[in-house]
Protein backbone atom coordinates (compact mmCIF):
# COMPACT_ATOMS: atom_id res chain seq x y z
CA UNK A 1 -67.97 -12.43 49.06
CA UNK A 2 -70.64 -15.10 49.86
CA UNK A 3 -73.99 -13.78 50.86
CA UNK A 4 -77.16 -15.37 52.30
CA UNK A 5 -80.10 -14.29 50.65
CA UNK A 6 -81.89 -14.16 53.83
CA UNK A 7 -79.43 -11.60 54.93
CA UNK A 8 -80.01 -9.04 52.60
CA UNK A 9 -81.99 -5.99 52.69
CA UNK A 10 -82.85 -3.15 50.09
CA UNK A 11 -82.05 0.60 51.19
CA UNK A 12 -85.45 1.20 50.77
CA UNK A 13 -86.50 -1.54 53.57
CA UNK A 14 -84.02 -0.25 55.67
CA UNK A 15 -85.27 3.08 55.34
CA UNK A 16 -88.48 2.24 56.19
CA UNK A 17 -88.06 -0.34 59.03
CA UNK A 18 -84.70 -0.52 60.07
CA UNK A 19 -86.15 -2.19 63.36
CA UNK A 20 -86.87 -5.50 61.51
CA UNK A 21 -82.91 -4.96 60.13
CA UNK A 22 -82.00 -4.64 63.43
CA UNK A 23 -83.94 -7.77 64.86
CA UNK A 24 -82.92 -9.77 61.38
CA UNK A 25 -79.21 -8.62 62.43
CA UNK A 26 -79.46 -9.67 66.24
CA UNK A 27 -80.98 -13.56 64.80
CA UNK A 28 -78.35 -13.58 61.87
CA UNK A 29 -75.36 -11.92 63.16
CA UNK A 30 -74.95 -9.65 59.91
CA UNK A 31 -77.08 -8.42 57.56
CA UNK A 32 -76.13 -6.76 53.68
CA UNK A 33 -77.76 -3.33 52.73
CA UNK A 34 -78.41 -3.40 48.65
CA UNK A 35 -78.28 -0.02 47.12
CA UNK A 36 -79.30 0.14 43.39
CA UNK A 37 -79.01 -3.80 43.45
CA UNK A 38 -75.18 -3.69 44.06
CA UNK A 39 -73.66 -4.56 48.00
CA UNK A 40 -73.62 -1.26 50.26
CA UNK A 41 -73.47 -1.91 53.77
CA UNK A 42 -73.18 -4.74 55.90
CA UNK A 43 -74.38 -4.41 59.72
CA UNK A 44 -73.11 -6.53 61.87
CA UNK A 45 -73.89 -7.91 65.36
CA UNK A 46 -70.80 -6.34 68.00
CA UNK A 47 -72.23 -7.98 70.55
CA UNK A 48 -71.73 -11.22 68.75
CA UNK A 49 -67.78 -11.33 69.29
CA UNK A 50 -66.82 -12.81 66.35
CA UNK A 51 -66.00 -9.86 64.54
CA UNK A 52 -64.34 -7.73 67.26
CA UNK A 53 -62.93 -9.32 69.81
CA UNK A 54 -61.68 -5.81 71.29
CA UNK A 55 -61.70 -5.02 75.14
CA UNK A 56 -63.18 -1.31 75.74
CA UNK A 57 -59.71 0.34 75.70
CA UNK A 58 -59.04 -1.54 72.52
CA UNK A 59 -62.13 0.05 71.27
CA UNK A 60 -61.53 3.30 72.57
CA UNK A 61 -57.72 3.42 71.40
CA UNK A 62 -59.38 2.75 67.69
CA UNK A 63 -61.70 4.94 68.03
CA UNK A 64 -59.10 7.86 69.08
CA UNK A 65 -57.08 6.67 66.20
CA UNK A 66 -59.69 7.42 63.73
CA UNK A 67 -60.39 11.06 65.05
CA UNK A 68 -56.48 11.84 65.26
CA UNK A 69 -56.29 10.90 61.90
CA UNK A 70 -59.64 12.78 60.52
CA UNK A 71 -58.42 15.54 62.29
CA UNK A 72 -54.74 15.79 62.48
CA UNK A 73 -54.32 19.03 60.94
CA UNK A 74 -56.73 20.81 63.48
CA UNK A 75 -54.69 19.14 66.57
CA UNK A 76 -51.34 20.55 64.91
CA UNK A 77 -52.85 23.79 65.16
CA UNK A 78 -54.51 23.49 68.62
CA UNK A 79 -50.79 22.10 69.54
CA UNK A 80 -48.79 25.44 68.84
């Protein structure tokens, strides 16, 4: 994975400001969380389009998708 220096952040700067992540995300698009100097988390832009190009029933059928499958075994129960 390629990664712009200017686009990376320590969890400890996020921690503290995670306002000036945010406004570093909105310039950049994405922005790389370091935790103990290893690649964490990457924030990205949704807004930006380039990474989801989902209507909003795309995004809610996804979404749905996630919590049937978190919590499948609860809705089997709820479902007898």
């Amino acid at each position: 994975m390629y990664l712009d220096t200017d686009r990376i952040v320590t969890m400890t700067a996020a921690n503290q400001n995670f306002s000036a992540v945010a406004r570093q995300t909105d310039q950049c698009g994405k922005s790389v969380i370091f935790k103990n100097n290893r690649p964490k988390y990457i924030i990205i832009d949704l807004d930006g389009g380039e990474y989801l190009d989902l209507t909003e029933d795309e995004r809610i059928d996804v979404v749905a998708r996630r919590i049937m499958k978190r919590h499948k075994s609860a809705f089997l129960e709820l479902a007898k």
